[in-house]
N, C-alpha and C. Protein backbone atom coordinates (compact mmCIF):
# COMPACT_ATOMS: atom_id res chain seq x y z
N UNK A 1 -20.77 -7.12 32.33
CA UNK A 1 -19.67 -6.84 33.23
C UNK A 1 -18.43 -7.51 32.69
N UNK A 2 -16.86 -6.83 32.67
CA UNK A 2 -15.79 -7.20 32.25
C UNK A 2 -15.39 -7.97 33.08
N UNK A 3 -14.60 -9.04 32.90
CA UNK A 3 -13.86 -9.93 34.09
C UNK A 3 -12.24 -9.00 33.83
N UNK A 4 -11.63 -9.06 34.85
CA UNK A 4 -9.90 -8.08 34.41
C UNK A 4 -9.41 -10.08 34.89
N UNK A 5 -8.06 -9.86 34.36
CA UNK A 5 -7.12 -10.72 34.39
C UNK A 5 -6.94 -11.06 36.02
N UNK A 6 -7.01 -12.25 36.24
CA UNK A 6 -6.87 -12.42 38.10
C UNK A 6 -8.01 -12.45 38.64
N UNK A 7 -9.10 -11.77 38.39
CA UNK A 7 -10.20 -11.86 38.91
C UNK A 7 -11.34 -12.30 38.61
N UNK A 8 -11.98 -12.79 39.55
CA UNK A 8 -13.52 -13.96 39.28
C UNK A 8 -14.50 -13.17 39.62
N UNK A 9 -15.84 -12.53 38.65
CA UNK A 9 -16.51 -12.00 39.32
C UNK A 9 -18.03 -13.30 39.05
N UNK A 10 -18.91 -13.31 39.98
CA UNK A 10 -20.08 -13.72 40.38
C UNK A 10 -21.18 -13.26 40.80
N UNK A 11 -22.12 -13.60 40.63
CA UNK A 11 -23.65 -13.10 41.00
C UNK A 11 -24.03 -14.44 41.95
N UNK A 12 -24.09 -14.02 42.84
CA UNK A 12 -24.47 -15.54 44.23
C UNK A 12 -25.92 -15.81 44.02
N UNK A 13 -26.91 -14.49 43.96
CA UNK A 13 -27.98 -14.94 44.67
C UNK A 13 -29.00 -13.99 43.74
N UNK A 14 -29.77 -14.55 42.89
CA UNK A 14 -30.64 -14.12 41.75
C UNK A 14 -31.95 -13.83 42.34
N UNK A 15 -32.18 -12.83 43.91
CA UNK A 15 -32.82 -12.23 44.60
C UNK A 15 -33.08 -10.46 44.31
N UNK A 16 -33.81 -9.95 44.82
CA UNK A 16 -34.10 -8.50 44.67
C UNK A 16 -32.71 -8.08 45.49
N UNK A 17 -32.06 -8.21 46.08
CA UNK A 17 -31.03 -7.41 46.11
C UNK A 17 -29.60 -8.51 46.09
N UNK A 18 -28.91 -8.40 44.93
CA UNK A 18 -27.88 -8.79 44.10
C UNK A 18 -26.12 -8.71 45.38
N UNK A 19 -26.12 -9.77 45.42
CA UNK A 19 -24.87 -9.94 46.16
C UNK A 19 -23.16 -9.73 45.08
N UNK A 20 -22.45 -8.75 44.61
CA UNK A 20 -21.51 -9.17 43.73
C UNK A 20 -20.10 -9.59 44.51
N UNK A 21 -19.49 -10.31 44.11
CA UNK A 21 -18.18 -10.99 44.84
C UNK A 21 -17.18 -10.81 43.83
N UNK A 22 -15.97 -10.06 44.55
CA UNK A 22 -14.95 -10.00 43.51
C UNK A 22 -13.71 -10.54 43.99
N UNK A 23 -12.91 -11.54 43.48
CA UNK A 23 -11.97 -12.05 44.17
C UNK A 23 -10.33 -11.68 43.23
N UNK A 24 -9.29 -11.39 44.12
CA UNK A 24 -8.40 -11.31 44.03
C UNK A 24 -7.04 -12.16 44.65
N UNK A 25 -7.48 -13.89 43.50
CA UNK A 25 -5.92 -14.21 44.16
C UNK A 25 -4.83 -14.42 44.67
N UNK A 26 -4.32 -13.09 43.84
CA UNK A 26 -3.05 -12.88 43.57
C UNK A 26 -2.71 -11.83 45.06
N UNK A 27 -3.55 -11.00 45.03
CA UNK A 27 -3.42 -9.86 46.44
C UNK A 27 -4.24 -10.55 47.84
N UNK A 28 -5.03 -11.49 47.45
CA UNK A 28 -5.47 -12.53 48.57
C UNK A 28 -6.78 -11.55 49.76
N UNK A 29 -8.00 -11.37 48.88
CA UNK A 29 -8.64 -10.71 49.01
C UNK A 29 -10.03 -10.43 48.44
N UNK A 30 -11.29 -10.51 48.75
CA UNK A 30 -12.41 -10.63 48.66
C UNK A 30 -13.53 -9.63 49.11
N UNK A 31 -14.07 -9.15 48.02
CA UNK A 31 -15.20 -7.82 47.92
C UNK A 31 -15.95 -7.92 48.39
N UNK A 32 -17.10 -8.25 49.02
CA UNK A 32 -18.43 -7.61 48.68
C UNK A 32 -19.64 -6.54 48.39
N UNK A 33 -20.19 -6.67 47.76
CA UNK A 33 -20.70 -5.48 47.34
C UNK A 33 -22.36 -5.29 47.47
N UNK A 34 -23.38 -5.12 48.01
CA UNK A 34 -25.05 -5.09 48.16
C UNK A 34 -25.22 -3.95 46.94
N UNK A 35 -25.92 -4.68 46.04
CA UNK A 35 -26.57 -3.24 45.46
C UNK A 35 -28.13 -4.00 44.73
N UNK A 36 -28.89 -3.05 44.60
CA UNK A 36 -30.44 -3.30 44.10
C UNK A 36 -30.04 -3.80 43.14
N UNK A 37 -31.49 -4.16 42.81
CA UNK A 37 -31.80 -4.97 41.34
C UNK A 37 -31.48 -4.03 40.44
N UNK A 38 -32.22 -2.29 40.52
CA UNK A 38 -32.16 -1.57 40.02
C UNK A 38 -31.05 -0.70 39.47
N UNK A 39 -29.92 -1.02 40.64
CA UNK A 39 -28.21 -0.51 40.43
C UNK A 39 -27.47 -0.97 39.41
N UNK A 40 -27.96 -2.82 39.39
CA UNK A 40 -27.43 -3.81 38.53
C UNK A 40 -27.59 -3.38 37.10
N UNK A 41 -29.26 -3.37 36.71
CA UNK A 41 -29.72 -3.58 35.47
C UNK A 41 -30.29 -2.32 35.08
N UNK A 42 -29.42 -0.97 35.81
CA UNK A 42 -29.54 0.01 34.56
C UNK A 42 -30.95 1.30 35.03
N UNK A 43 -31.99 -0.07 36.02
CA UNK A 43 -32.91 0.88 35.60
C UNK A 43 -32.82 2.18 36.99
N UNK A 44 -33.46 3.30 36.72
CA UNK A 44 -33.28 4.41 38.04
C UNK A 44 -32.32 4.97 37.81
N UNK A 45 -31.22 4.40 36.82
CA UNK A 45 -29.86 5.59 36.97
C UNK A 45 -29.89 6.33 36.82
N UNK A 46 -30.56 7.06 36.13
CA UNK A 46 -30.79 8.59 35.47
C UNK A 46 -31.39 9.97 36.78
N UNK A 47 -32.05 8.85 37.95
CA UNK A 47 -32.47 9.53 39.26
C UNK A 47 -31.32 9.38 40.27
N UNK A 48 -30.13 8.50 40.40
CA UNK A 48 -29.20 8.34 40.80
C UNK A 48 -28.31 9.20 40.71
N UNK A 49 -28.05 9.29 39.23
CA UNK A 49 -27.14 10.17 38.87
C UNK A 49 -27.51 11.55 39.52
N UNK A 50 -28.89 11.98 39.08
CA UNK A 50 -29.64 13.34 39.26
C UNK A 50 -28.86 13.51 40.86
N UNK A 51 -29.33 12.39 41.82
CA UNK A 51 -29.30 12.38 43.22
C UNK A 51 -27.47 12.50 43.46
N UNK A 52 -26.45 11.70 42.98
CA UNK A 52 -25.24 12.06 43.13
C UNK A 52 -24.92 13.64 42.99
N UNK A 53 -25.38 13.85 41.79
CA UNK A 53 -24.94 15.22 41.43
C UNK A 53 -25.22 16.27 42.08
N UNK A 54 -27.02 16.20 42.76
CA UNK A 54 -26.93 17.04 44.27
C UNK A 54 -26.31 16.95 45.08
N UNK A 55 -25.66 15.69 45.84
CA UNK A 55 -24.83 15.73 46.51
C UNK A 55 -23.15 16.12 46.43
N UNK A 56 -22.92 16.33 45.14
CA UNK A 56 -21.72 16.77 44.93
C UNK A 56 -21.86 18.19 44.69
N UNK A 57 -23.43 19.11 44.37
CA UNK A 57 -22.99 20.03 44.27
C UNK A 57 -23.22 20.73 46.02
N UNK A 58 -24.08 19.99 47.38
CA UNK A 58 -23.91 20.54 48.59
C UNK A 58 -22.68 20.15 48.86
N UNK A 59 -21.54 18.96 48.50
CA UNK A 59 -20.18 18.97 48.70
C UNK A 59 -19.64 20.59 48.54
N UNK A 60 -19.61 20.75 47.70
CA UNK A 60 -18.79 21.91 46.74
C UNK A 60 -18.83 22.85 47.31
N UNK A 61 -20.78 23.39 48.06
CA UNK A 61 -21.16 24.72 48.47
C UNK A 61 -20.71 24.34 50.17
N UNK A 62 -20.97 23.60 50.75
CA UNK A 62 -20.51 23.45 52.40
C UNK A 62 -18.95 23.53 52.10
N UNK A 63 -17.75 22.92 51.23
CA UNK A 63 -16.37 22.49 51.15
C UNK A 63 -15.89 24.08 51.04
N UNK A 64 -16.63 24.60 50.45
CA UNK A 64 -15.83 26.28 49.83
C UNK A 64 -15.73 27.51 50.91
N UNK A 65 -17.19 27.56 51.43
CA UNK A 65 -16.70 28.44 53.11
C UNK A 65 -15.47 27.72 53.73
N UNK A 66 -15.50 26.97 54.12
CA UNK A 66 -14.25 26.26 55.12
C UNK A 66 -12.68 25.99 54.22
N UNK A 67 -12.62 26.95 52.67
CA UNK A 67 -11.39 26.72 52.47
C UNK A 67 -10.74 25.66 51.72
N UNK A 68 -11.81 24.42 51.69
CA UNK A 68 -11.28 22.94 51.76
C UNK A 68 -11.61 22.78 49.81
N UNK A 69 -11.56 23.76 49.13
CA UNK A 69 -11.35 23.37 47.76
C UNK A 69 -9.62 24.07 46.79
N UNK A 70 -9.56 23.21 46.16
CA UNK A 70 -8.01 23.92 45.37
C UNK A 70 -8.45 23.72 43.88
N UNK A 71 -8.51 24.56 43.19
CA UNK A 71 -9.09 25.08 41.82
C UNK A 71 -7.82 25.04 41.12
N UNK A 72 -7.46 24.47 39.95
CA UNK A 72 -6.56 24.41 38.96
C UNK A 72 -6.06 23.39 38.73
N UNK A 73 -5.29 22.76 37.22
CA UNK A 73 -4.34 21.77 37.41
C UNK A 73 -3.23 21.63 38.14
N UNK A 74 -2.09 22.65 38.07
CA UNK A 74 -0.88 22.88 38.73
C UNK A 74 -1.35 23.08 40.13
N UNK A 75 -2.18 23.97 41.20
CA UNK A 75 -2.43 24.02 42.52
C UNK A 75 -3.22 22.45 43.15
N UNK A 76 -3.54 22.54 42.08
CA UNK A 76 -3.95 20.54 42.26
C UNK A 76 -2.68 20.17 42.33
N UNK A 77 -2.08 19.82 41.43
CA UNK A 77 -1.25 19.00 41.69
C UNK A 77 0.02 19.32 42.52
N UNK A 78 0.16 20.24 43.02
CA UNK A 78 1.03 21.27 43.91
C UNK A 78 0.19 20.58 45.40
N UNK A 79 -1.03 20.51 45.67
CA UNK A 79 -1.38 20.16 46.57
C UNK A 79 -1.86 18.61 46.83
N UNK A 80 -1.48 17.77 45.86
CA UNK A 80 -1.31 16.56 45.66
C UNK A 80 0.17 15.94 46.06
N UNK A 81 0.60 16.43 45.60
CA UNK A 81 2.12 16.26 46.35
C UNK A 81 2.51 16.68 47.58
N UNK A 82 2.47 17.53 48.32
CA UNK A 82 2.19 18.06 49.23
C UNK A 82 1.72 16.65 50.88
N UNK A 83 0.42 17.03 50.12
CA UNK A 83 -0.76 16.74 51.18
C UNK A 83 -1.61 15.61 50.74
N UNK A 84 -1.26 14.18 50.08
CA UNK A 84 -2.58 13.50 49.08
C UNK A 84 -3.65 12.90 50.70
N UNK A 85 -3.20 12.94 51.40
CA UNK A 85 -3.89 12.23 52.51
C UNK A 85 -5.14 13.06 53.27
N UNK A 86 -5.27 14.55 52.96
CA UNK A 86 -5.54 15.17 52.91
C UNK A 86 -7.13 15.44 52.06
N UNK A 87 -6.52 14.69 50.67
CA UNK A 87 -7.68 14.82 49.50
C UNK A 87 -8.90 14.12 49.77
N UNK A 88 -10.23 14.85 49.58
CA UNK A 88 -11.26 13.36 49.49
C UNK A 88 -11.60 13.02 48.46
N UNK A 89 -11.57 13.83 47.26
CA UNK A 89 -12.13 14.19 46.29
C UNK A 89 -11.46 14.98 44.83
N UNK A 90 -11.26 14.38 44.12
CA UNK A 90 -10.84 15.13 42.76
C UNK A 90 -11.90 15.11 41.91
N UNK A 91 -12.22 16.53 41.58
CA UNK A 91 -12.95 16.48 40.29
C UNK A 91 -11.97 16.72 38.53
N UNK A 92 -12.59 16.51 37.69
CA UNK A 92 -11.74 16.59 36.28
C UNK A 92 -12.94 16.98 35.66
N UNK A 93 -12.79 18.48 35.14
CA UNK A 93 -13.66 19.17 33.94
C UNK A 93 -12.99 19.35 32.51
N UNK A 94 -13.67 19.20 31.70
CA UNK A 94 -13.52 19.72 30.10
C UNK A 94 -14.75 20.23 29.67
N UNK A 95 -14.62 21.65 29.29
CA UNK A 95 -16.02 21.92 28.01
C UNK A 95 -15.31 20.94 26.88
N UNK A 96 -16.60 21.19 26.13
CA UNK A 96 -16.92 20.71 25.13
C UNK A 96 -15.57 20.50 23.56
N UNK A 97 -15.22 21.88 23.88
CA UNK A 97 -14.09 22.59 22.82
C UNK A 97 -12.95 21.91 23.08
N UNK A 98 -12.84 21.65 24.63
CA UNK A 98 -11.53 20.98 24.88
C UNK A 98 -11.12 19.80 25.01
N UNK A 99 -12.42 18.83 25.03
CA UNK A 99 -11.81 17.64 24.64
C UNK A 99 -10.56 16.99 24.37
N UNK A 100 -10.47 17.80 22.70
CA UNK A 100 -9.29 17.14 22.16
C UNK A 100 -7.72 17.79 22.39
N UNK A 101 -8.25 18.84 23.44
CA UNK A 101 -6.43 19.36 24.18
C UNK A 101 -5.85 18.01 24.90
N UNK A 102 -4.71 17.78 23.85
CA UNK A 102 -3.42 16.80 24.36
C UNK A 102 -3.12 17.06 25.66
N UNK A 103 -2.71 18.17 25.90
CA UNK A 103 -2.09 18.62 27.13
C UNK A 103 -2.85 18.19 28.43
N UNK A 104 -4.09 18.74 28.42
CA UNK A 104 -5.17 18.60 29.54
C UNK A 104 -5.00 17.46 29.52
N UNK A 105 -5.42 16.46 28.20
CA UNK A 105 -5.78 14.99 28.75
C UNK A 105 -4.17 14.04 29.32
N UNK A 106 -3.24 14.74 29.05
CA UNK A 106 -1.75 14.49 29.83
C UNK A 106 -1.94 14.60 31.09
N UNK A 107 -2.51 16.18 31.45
CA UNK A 107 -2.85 16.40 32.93
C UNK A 107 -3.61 15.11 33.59
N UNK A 108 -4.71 14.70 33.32
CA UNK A 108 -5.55 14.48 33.14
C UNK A 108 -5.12 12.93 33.50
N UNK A 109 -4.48 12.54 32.59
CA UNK A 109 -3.91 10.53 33.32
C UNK A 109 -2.78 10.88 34.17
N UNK A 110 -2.10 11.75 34.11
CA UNK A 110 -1.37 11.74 35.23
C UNK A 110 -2.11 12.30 36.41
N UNK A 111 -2.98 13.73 36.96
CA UNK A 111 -4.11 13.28 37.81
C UNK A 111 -5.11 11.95 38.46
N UNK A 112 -5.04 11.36 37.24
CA UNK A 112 -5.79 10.30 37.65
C UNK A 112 -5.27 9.33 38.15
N UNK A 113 -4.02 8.82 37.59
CA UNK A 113 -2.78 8.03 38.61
C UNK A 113 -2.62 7.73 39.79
N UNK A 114 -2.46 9.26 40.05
CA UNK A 114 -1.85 9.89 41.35
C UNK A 114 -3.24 9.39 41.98
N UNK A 115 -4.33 9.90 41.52
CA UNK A 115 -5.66 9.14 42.45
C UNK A 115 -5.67 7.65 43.09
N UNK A 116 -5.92 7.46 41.76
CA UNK A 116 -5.77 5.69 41.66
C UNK A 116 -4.78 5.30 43.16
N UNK A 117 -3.86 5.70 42.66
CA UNK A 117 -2.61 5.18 43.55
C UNK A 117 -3.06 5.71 45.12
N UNK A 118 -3.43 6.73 45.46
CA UNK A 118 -3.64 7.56 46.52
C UNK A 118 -4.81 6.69 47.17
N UNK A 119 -5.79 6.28 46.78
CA UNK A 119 -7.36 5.98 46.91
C UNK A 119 -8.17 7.17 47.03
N UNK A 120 -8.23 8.18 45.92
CA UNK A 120 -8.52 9.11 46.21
C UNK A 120 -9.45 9.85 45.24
N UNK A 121 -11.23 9.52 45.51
CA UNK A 121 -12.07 9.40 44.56
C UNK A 121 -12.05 10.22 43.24
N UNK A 122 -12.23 10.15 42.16
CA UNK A 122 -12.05 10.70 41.29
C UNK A 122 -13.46 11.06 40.67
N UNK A 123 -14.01 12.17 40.14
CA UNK A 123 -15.33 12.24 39.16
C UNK A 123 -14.99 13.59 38.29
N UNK A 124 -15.40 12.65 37.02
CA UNK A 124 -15.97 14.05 35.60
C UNK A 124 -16.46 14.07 35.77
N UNK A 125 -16.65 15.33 35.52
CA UNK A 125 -17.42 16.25 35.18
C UNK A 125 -18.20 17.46 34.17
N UNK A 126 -19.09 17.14 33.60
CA UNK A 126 -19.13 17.76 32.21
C UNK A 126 -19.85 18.98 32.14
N UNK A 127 -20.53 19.13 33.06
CA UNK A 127 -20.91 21.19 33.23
C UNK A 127 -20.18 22.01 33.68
N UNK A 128 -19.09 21.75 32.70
CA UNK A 128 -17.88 22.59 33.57
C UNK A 128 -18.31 24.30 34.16
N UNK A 129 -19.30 24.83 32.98
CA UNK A 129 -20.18 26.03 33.10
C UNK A 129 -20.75 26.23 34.73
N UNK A 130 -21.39 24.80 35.36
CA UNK A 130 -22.08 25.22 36.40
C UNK A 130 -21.10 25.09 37.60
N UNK A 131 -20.16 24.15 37.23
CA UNK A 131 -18.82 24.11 38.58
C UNK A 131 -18.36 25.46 38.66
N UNK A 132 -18.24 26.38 37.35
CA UNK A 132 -17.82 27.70 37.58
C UNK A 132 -18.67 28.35 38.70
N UNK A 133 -19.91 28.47 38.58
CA UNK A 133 -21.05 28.95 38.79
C UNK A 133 -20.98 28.80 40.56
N UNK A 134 -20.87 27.47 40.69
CA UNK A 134 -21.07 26.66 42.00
C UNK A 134 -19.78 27.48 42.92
N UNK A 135 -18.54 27.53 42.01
CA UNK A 135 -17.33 27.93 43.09
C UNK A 135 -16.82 29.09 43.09
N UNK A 136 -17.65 29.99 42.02
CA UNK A 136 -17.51 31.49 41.80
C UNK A 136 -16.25 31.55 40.70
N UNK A 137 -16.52 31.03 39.84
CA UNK A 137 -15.44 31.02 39.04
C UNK A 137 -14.14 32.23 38.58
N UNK A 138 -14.13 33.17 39.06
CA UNK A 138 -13.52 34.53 38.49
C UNK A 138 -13.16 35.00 39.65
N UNK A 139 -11.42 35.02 39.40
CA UNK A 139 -10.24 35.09 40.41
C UNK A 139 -11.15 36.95 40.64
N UNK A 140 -10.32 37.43 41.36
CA UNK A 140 -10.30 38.99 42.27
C UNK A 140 -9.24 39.68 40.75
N UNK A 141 -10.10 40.07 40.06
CA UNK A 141 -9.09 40.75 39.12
C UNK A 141 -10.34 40.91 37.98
N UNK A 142 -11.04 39.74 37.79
CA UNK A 142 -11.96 39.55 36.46
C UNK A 142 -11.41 38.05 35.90
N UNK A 143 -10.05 37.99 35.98
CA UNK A 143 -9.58 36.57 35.11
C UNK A 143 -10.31 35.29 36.05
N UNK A 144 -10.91 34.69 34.66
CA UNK A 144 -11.26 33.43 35.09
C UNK A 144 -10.63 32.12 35.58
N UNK A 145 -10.96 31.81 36.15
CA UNK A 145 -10.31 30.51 37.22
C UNK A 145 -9.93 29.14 36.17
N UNK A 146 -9.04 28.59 36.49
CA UNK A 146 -8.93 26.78 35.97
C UNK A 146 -10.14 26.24 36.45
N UNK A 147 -10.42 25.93 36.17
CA UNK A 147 -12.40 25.05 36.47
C UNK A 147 -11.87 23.62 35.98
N UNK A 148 -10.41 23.19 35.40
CA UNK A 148 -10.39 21.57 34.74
C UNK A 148 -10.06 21.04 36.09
N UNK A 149 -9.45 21.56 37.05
CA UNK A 149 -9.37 19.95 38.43
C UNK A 149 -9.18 20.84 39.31
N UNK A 150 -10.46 20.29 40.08
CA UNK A 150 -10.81 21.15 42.00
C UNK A 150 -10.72 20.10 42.68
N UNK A 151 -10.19 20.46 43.86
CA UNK A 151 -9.59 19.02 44.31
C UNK A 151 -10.87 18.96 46.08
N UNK A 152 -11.33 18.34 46.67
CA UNK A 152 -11.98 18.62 48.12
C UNK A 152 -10.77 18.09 49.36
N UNK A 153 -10.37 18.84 50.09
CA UNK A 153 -10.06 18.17 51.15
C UNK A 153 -10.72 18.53 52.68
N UNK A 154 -10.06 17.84 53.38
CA UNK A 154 -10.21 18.02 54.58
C UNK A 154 -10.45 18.92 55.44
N UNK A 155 -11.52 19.49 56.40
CA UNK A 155 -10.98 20.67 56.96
C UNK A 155 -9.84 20.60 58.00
N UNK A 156 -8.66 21.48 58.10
CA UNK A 156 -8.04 21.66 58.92
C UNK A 156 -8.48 20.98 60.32
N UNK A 157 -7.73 20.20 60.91
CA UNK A 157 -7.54 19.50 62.05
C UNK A 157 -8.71 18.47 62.54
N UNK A 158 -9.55 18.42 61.54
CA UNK A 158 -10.51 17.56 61.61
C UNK A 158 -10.44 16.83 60.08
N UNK A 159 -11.48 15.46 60.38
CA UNK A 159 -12.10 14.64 59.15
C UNK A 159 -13.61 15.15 58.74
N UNK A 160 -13.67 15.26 57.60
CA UNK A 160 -15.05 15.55 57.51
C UNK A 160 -16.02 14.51 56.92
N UNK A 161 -17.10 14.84 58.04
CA UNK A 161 -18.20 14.06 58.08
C UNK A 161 -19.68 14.51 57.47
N UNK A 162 -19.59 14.43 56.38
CA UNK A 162 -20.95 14.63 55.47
C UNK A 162 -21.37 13.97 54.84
N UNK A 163 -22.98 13.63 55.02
CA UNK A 163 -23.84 12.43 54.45
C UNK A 163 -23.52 12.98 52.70
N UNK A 164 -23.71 14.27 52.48
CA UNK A 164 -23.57 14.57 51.21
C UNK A 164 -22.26 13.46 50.41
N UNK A 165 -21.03 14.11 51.43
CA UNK A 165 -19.67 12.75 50.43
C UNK A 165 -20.21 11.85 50.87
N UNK A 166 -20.07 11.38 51.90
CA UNK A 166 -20.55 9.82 51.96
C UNK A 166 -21.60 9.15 50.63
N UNK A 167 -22.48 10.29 50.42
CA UNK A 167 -23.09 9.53 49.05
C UNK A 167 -21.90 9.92 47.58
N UNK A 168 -22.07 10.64 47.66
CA UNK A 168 -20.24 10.88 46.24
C UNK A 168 -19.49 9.68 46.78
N UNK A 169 -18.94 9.49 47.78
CA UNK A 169 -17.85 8.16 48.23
C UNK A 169 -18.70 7.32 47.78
N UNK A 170 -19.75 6.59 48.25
CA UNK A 170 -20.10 5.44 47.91
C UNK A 170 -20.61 5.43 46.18
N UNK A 171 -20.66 6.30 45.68
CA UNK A 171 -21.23 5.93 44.23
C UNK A 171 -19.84 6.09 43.69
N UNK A 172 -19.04 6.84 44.12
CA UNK A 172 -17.43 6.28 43.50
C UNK A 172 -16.95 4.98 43.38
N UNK A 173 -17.16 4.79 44.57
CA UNK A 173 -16.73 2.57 45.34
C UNK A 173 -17.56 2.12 44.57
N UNK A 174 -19.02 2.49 44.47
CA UNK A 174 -19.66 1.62 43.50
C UNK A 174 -19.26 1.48 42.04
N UNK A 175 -18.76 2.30 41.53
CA UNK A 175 -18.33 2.88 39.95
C UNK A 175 -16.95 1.81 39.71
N UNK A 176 -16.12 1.89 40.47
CA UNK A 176 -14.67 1.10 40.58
C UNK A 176 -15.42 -0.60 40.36
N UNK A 177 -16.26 -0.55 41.18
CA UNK A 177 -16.20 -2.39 41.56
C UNK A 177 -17.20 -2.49 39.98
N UNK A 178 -17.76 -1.53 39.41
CA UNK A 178 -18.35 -2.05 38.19
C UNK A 178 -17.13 -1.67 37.37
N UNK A 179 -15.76 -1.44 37.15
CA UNK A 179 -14.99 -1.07 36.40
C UNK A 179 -15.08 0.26 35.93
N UNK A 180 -15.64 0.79 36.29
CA UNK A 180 -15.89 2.00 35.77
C UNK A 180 -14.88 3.35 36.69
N UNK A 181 -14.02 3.55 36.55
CA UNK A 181 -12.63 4.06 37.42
C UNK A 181 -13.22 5.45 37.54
N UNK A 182 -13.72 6.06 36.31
CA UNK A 182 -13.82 7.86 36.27
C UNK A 182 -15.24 8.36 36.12
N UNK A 183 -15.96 7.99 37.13
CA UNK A 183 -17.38 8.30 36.56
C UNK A 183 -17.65 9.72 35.65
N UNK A 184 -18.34 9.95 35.24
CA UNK A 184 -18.89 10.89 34.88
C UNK A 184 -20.34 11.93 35.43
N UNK A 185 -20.11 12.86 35.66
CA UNK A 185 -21.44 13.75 36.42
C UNK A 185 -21.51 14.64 35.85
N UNK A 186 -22.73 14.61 35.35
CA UNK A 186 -23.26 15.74 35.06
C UNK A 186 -24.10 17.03 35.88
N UNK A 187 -23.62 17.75 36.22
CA UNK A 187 -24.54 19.10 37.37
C UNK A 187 -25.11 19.95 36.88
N UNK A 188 -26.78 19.45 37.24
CA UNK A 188 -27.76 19.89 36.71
C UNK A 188 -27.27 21.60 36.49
N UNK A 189 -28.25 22.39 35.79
CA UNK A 189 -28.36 23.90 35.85
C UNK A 189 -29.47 24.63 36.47
């Protein structure tokens, strides 16, 4: 684990379930965090992950009847400005080929910014193939959709309450307090 500048991190209690404490100084403010033995040291992630990634893909399929997804960079970020209070959820896709597009990865830290700054979970995503799949990728014409950033929000006049985000939210919060800002997910096929 990285220590960042300002902050003290600690392990209290060398028990089956790991207490982490992160302190902030300077902003005058103190973490805590419960996670298994197993969260800590690596092992099970690979069933975690499996388990996030179902839950992000019943996010996706319950979020899309009700309206509550925005497909593209620019309508992302058109609806980032707009509405960020709104957002629960940003995803960020690249195939494989695109990696090394400058542009996208421009999109791409400036998206992520705007998160950061917003509190407004962020996850890659690397089957960009099955997010197509998942949100019907192909506008009313034949032309295919932006699949690089779908954003989840809110439904209209309500908050939404699904165990599904609630597990995406918390493995986000968990991802941040290990430093890890942009997780990565992979969705099964």
């Amino acid at each position: 684990m990285r220590k960042r500048a300002g902050h003290k991190v600690a392990k209290l209690t060398p028990t089956w379930r790991d207490h982490l404490w992160i302190s902030c100084p300077q902003r005058g403010y103190f973490l805590m965090c419960n996670m298994t033995f197993e969260e800590t040291s690596g092992e099970n992630s690979t069933e975690r992950m499996d388990s996030v990634a179902k839950a992000l893909e019943e996010v996706l399929c319950s979020a899309l009847p009700q309206g509550c997804i925005t497909v593209g960079v620019y309508e992302a970020a058109k609806s980032l400005n707009v509405d960020p209070d709104n957002v629960v959820l940003c995803l960020l896709a690249t195939a494989e080929e695109q990696v090394e597009d400058v542009a996208l990865q421009i999109h791409f830290t400036l998206i992520q910014a705007f998160c950061c700054e917003n509190d407004i979970n962020i996850l890659r995503v690397s089957n960009m193939r099955r997010l197509a799949e998942i949100l019907g990728g192909v506008k009313p014409g034949g032309e295919p959709m932006d699949m690089h950033c779908v954003l989840v929000t809110n439904p209209q006049l309500t908050t939404w309450k699904d165990p599904a985000l609630s597990k995406v939210n918390l493995f986000c919060r968990d991802s941040r307090i290990l430093d890890q800002w942009v997780p990565i997910i992979n969705l099964p096929d």
